[in-house]
N, C-alpha and C. Protein backbone atom coordinates (compact mmCIF):
# COMPACT_ATOMS: atom_id res chain seq x y z
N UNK A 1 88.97 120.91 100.03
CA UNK A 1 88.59 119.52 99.82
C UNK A 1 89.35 118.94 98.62
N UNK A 2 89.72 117.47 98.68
CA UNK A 2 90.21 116.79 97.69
C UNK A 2 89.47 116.26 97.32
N UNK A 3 89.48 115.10 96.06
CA UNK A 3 89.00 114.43 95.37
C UNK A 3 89.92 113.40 94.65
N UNK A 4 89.97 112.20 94.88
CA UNK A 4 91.07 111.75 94.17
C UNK A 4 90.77 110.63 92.84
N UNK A 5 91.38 110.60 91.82
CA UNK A 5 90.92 109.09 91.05
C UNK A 5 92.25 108.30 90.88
N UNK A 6 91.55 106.89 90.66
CA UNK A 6 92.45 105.44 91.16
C UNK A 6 91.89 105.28 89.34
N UNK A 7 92.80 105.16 88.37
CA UNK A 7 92.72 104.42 87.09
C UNK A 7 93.03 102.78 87.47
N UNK A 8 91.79 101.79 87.20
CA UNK A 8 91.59 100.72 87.23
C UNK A 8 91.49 100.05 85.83
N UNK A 9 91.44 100.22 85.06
CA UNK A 9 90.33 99.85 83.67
C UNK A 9 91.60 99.22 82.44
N UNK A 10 92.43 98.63 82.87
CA UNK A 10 93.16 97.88 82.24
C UNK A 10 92.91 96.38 82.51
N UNK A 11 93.73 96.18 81.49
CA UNK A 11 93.43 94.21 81.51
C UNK A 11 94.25 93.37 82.08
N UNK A 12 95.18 93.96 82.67
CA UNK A 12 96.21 93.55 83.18
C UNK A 12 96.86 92.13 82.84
N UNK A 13 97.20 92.80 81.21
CA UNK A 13 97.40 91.27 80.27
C UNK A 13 99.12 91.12 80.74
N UNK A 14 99.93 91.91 81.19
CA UNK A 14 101.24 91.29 81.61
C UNK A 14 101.14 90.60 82.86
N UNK A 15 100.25 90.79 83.86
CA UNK A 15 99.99 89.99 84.67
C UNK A 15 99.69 88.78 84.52
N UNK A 16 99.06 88.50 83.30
CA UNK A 16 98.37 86.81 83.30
C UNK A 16 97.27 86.66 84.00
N UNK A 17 96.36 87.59 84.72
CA UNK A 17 95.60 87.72 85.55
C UNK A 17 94.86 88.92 85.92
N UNK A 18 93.55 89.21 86.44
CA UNK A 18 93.13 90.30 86.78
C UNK A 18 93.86 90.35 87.90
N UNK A 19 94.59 91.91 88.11
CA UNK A 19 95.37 92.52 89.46
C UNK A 19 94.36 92.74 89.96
N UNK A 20 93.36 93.78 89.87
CA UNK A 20 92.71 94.11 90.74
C UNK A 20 91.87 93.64 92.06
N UNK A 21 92.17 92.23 91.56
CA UNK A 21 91.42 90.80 92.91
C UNK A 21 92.69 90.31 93.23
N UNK A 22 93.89 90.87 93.33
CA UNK A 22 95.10 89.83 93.42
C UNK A 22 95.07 90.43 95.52
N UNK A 23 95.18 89.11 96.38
CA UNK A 23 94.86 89.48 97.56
C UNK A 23 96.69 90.18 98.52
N UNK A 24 96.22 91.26 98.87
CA UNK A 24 97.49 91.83 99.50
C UNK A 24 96.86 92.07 100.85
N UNK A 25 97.76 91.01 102.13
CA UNK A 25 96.84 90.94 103.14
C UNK A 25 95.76 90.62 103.46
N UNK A 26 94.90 91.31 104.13
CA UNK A 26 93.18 90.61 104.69
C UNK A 26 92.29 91.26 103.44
N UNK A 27 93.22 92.28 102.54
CA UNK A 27 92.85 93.05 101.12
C UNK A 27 92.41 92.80 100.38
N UNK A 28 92.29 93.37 98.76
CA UNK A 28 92.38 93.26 97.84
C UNK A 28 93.46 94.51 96.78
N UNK A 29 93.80 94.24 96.08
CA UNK A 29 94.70 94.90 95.44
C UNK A 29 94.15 96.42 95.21
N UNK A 30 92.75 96.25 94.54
CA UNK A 30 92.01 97.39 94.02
C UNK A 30 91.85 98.15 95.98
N UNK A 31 91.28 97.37 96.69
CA UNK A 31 90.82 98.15 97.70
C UNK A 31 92.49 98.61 98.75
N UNK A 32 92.87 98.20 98.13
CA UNK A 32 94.68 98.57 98.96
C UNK A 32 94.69 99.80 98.18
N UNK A 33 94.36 99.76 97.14
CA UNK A 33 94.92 101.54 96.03
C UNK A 33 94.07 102.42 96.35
N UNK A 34 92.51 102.28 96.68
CA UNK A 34 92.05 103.12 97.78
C UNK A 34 91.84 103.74 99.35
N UNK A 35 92.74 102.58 99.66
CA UNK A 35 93.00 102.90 101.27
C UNK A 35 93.75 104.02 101.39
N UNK A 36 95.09 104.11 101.12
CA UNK A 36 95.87 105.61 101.24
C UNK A 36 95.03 106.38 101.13
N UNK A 37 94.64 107.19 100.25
CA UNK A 37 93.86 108.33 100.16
C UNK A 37 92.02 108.65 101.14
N UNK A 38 91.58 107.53 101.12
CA UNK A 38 90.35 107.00 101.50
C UNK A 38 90.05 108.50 102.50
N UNK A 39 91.02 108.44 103.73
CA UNK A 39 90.24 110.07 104.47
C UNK A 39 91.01 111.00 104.45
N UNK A 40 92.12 111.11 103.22
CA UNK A 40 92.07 112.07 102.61
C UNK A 40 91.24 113.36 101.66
N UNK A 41 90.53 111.78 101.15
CA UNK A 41 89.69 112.48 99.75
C UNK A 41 88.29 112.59 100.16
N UNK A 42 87.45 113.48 100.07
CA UNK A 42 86.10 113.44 100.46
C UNK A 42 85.12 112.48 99.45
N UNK A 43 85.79 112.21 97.65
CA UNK A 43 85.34 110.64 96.49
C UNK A 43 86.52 110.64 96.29
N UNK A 44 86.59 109.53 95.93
CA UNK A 44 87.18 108.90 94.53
C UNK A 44 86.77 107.90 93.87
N UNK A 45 86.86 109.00 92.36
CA UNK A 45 86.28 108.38 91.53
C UNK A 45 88.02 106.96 90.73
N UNK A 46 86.69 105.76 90.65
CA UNK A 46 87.89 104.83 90.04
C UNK A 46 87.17 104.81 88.88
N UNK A 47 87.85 104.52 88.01
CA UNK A 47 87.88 104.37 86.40
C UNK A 47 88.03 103.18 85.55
N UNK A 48 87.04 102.60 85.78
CA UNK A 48 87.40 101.02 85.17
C UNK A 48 86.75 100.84 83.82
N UNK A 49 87.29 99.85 83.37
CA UNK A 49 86.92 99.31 81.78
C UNK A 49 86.81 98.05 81.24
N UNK A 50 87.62 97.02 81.60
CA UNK A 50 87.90 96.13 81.57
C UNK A 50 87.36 95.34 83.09
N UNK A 51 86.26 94.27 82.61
CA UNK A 51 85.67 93.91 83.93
C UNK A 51 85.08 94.42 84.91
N UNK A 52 84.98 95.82 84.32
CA UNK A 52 84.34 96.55 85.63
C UNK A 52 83.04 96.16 86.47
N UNK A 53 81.91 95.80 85.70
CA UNK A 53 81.13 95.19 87.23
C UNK A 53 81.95 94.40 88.35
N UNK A 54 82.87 93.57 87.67
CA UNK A 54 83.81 92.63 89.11
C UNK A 54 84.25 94.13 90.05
N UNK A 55 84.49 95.16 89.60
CA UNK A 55 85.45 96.01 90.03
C UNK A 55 84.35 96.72 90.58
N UNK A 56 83.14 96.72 90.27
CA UNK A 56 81.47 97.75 90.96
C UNK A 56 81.61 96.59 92.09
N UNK A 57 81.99 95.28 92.47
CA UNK A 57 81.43 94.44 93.21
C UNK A 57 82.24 94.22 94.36
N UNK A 58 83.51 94.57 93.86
CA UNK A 58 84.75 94.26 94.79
C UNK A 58 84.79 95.81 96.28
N UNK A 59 84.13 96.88 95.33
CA UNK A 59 84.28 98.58 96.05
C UNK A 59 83.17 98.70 96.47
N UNK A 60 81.86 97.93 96.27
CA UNK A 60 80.50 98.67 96.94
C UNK A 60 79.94 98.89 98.28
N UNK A 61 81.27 98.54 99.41
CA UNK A 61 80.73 98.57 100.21
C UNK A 61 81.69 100.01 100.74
N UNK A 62 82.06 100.56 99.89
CA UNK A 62 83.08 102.03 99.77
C UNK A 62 82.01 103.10 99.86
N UNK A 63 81.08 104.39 100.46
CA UNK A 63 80.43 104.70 100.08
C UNK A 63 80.81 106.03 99.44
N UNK A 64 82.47 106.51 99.56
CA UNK A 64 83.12 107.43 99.23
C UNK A 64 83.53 107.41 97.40
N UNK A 65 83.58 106.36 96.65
CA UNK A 65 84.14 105.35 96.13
C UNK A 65 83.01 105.73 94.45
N UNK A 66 82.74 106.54 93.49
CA UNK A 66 82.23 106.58 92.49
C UNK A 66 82.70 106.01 90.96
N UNK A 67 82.29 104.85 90.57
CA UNK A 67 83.28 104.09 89.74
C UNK A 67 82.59 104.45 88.49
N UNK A 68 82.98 105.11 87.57
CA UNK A 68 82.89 105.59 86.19
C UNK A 68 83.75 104.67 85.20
N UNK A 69 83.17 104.29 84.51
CA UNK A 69 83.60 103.94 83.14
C UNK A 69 83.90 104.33 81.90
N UNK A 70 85.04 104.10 81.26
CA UNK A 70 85.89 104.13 80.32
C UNK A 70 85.85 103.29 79.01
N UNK A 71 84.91 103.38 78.32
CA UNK A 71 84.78 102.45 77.21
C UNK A 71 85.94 102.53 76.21
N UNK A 72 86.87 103.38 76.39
CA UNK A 72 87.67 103.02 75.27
C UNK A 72 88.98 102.76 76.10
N UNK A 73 89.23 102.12 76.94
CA UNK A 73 90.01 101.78 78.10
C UNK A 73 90.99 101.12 77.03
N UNK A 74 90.38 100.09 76.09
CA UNK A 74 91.80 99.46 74.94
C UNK A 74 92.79 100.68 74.77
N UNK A 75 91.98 101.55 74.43
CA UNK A 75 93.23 102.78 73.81
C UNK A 75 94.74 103.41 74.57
N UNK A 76 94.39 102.97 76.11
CA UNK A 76 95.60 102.96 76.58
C UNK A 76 95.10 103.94 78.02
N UNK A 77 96.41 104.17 79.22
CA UNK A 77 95.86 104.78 80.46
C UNK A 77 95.55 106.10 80.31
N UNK A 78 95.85 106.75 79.25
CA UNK A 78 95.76 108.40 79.13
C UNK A 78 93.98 108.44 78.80
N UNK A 79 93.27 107.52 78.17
CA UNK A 79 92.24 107.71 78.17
C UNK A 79 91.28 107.56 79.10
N UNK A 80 92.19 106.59 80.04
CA UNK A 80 91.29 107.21 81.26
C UNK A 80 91.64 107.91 82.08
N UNK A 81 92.40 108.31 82.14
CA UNK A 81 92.94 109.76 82.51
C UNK A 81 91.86 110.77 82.27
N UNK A 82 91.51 110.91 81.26
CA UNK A 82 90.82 111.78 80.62
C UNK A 82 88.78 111.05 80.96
N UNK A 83 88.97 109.90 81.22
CA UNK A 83 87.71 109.49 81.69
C UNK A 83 87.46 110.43 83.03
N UNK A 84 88.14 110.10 83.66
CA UNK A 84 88.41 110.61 85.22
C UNK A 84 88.20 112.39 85.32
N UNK A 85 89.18 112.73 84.83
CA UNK A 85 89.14 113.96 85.44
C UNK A 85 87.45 115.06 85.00
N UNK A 86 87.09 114.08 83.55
CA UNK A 86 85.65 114.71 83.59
C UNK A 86 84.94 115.09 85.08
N UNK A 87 84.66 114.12 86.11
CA UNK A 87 84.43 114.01 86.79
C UNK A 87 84.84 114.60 88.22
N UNK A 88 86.23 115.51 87.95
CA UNK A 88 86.35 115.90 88.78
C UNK A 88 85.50 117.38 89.59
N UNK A 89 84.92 117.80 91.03
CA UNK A 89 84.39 119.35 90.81
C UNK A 89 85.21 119.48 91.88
N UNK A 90 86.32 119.00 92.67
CA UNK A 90 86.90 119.77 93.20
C UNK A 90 88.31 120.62 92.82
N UNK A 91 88.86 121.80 93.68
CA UNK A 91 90.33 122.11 92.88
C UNK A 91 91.39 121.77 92.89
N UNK A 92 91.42 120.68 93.26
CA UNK A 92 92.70 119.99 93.36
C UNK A 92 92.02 118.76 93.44
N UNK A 93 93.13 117.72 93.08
CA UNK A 93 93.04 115.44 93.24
C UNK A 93 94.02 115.53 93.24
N UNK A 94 93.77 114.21 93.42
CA UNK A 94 94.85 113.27 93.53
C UNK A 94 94.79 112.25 92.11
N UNK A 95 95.95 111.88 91.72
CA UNK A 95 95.80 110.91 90.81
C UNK A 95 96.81 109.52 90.52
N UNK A 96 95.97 108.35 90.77
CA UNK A 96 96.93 107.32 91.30
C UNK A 96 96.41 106.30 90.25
N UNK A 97 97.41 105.26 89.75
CA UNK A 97 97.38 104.46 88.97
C UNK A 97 97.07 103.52 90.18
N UNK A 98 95.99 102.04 89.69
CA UNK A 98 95.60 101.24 91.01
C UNK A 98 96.33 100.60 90.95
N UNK A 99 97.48 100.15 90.20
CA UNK A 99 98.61 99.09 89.99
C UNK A 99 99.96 99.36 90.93
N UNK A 100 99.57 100.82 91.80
CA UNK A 100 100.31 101.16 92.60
C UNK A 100 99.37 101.07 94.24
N UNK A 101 99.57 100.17 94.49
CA UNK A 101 98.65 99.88 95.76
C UNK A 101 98.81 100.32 97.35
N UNK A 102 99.87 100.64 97.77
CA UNK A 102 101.29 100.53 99.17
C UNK A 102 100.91 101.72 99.50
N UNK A 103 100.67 102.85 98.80
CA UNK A 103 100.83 104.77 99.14
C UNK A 103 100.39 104.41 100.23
N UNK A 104 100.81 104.95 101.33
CA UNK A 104 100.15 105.18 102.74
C UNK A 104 99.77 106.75 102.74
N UNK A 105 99.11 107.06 104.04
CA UNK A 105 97.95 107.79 103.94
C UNK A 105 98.88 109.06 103.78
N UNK A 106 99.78 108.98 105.44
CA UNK A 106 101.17 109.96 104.97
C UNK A 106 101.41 110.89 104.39
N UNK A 107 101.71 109.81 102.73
CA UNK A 107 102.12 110.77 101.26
C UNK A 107 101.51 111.67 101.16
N UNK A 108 99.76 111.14 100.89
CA UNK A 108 98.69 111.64 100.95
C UNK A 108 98.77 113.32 101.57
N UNK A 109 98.78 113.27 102.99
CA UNK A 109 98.54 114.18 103.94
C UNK A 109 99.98 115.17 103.19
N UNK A 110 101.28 114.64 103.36
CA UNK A 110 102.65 115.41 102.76
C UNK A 110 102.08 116.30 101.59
N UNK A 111 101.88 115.72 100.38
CA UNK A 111 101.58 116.35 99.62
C UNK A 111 100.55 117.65 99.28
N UNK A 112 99.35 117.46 99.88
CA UNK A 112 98.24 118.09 100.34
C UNK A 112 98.93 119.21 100.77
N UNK A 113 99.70 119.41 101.57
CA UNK A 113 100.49 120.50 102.41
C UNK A 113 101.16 121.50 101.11
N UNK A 114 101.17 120.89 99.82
CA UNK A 114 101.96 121.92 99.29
C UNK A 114 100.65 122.67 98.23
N UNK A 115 101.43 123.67 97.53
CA UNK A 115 100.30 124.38 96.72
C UNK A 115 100.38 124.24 95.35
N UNK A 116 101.59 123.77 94.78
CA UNK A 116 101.48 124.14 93.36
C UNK A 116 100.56 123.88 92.40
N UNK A 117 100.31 123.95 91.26
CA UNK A 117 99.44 123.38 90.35
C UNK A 117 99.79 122.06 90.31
N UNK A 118 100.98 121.39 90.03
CA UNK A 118 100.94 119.78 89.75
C UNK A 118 102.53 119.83 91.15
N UNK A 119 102.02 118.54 91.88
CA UNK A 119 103.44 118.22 93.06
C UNK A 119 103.50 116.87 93.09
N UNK A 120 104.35 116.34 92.69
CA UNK A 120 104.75 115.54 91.93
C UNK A 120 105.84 114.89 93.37
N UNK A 121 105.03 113.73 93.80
CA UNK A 121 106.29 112.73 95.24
C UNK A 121 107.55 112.10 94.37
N UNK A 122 108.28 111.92 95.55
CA UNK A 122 110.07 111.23 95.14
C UNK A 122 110.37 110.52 96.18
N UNK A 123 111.43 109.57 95.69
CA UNK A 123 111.87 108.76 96.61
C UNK A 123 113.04 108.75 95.83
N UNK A 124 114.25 109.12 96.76
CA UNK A 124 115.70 108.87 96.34
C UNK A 124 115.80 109.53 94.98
N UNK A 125 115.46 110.68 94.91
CA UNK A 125 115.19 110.90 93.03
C UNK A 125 114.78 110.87 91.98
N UNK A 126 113.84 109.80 92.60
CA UNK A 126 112.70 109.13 91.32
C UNK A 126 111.49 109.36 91.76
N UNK A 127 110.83 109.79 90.67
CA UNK A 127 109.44 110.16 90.87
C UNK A 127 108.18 109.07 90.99
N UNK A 128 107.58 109.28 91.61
CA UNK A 128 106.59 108.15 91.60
C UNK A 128 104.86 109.03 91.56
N UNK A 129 103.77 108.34 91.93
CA UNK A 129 102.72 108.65 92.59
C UNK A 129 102.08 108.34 93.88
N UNK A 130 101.46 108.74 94.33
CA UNK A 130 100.03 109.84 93.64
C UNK A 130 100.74 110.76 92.86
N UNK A 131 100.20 111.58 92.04
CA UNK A 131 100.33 113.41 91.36
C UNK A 131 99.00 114.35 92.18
N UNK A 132 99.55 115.21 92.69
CA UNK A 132 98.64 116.22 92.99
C UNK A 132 98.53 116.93 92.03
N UNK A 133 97.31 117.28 91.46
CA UNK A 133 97.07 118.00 90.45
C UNK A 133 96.08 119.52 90.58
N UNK A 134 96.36 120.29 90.05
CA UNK A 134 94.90 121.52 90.02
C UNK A 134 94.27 121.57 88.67
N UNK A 135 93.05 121.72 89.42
CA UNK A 135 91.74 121.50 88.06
C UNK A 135 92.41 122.23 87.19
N UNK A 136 92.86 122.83 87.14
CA UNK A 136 93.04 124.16 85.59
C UNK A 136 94.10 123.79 84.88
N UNK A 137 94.40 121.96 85.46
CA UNK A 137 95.52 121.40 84.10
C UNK A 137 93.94 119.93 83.26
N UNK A 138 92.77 120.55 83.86
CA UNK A 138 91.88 119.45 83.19
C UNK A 138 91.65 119.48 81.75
N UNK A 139 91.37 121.03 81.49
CA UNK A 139 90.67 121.72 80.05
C UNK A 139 92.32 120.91 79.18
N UNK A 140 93.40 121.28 79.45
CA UNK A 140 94.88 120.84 78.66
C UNK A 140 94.95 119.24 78.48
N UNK A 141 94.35 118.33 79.58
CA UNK A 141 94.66 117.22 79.47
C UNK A 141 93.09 116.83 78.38
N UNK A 142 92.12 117.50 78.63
CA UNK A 142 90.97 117.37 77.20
C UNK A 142 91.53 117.57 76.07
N UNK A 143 92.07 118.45 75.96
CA UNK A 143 92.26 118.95 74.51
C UNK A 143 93.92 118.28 74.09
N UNK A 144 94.54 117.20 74.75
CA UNK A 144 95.55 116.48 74.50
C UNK A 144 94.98 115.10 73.06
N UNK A 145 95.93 115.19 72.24
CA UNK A 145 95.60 113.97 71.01
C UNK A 145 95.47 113.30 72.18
N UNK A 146 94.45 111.95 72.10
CA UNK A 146 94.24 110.47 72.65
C UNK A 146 95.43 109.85 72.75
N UNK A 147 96.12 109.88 71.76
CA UNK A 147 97.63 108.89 71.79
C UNK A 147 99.15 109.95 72.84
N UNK A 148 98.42 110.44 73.27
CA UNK A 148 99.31 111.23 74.13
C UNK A 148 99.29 110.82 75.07
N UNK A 149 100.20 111.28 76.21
CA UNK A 149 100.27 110.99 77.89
C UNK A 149 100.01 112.22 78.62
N UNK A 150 99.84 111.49 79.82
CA UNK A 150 99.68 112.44 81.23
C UNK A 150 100.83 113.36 81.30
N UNK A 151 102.37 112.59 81.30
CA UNK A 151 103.69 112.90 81.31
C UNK A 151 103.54 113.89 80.15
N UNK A 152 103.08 113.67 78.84
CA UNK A 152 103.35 115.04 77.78
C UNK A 152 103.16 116.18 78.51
N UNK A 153 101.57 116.43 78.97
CA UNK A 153 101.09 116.95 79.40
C UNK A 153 101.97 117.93 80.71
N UNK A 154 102.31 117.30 81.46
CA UNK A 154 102.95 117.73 82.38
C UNK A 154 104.28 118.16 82.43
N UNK A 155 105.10 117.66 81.25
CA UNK A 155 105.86 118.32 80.80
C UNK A 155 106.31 119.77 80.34
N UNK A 156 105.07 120.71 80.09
CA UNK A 156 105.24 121.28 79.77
C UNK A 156 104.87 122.38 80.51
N UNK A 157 104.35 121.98 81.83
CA UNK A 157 104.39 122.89 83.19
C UNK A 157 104.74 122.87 83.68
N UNK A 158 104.76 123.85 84.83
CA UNK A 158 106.13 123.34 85.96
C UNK A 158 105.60 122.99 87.12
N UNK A 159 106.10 122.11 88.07
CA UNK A 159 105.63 121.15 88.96
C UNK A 159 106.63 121.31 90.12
N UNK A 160 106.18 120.69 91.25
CA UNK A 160 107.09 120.84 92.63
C UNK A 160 107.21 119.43 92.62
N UNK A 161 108.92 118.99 93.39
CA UNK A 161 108.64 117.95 93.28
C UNK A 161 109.25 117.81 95.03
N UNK A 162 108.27 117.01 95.60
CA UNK A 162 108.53 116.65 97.07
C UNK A 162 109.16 115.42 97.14
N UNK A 163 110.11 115.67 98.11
CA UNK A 163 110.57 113.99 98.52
C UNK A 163 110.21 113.38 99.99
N UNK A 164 109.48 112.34 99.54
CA UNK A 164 109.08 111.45 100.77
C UNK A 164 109.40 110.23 101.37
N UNK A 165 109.27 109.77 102.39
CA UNK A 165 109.96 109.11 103.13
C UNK A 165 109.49 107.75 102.98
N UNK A 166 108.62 107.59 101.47
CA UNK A 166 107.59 105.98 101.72
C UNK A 166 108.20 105.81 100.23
N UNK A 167 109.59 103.96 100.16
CA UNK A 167 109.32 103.75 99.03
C UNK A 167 108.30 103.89 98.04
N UNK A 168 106.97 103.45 98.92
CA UNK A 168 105.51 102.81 98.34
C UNK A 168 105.22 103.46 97.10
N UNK A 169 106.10 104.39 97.05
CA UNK A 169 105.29 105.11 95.72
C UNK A 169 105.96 105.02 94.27
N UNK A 170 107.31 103.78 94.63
CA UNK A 170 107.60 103.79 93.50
C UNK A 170 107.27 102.23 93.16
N UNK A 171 106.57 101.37 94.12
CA UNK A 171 106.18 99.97 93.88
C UNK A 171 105.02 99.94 92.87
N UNK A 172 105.32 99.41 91.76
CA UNK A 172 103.93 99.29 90.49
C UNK A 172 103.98 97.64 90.71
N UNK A 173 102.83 96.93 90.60
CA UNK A 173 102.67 95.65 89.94
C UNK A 173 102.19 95.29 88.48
N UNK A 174 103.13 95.44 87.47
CA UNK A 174 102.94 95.01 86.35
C UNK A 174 102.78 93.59 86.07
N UNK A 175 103.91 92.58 86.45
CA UNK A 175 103.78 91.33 86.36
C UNK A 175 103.76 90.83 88.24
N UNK A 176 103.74 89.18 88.01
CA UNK A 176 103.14 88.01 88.65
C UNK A 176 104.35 88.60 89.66
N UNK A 177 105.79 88.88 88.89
CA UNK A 177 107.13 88.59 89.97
C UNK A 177 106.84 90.09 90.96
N UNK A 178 106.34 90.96 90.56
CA UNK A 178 106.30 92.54 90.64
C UNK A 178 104.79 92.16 91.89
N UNK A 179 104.33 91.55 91.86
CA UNK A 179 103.59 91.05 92.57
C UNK A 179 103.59 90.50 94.24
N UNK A 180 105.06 89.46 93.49
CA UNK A 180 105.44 88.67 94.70
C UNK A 180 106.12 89.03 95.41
N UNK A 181 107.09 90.01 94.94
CA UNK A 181 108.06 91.28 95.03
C UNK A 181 107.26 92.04 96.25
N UNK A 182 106.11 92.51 96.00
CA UNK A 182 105.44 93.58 96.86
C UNK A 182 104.70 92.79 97.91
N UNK A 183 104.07 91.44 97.55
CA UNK A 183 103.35 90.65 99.12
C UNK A 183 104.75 90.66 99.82
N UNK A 184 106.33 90.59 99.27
CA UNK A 184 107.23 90.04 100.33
C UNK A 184 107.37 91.10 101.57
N UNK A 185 106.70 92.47 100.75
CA UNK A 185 107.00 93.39 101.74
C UNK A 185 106.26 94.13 102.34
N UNK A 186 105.00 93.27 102.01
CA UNK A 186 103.65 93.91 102.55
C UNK A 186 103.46 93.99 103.88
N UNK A 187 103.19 95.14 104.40
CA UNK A 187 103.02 94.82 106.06
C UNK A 187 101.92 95.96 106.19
N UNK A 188 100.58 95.25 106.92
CA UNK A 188 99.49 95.86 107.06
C UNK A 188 99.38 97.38 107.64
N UNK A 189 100.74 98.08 108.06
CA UNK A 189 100.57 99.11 108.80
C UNK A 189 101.18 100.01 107.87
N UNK A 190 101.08 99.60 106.35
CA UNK A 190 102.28 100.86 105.79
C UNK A 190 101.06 101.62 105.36
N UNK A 191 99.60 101.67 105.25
CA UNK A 191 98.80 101.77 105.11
C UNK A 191 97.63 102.37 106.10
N UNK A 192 96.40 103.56 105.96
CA UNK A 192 96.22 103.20 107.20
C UNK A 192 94.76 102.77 106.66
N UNK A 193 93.62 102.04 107.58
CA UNK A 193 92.42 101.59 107.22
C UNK A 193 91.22 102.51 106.44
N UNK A 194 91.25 102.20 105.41
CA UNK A 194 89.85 102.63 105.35
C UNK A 194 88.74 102.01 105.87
N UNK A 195 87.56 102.99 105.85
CA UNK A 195 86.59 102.68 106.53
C UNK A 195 85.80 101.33 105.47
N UNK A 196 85.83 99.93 106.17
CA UNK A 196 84.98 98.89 105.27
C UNK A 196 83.37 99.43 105.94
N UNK A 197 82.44 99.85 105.10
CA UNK A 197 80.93 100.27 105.53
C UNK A 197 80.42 98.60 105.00
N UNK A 198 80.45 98.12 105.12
CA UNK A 198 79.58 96.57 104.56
C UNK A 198 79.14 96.39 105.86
């Protein structure tokens, strides 16, 4: 069994706007970053901080979907990094930034197939996400200074790195243009449905 977490809990102050309501398709941004994985993962936990009841209100009809909070979410994404994986009890996740929305289920399934401790997707050479991870890099990412990264962290193990056949994983929406950039190329099938329970 998997388990995956979606880090939500930023302010998405280069945007000019909350991303997480920004509409992609019949979507929402936040519920597009849980679709890929959705029957992959048996939860996922999302990690919000910033606005999060909007973000309890936008997912509740998810019943897979456990949204934990991050009160020190200012401090940057490694802390919720570290929000998240508290929470993890299975041996392996997934771990996806929600600002990366497109992953189709696919990746998901590709990756799953391999074993290492951390397997790490590519496209053309460049690395993107999800990260498959194994619990026994959780206790290392605890005991990491706060002002550190995921990337420190992972640096210093060794990782598989797969190459897959879905740009999607190197599309981030940081800003408005990074935005407009990704509706131009949005097409409802790169994705596959999660289940809406409402």
């Amino acid at each position: 069994m998997l388990e995956g977490i979606v880090l939500a809990a930023g302010s998405s102050s280069r945007a000019g706007c909350f991303k997480m309501e920004l509409p992609l398709g019949n979507k929402l941004l936040i519920e597009r970053s849980i679709e890929g994985m959705y029957e992959v993962c048996s939860r996922i936990i999302v990690v919000g901080g910033y606005r999060i009841e909007r973000i309890r209100q936008l997912l509740s009809c998810y019943s897979k979907v456990e949204l934990v909070g991050n009160k020190n979410w200012q401090d940057g994404m490694f802390s919720s990094v570290k929000a998240g994986v508290r929470h993890i009890t299975t041996n392996r996740f997934f771990l996806l930034p929600a600002d990366i929305p497109l992953v189709p289920q696919k990746v998901y399934d590709e990756l799953a197939r391999h074993q290492a401790g951390i397997v790490i997707p590519s496209f053309n050479g460049r690395k993107g996400h999800p990260i498959l991870l194994s619990r026994t890099i959780i206790n290392d990412i605890l005991a990491e200074p706060d002002n550190s990264t995921l990337r420190q962290v992972i640096q210093r193990k060794s990782c598989e790195l797969v190459p897959v056949q879905s740009e999607h994983i190197l599309l981030d929406i940081d800003s408005m243009s990074d935005y407009d950039a990704v509706t131009k190329r949005f097409s409802g099938d790169v994705v596959s449905s999660a289940t809406n329970e409402a």
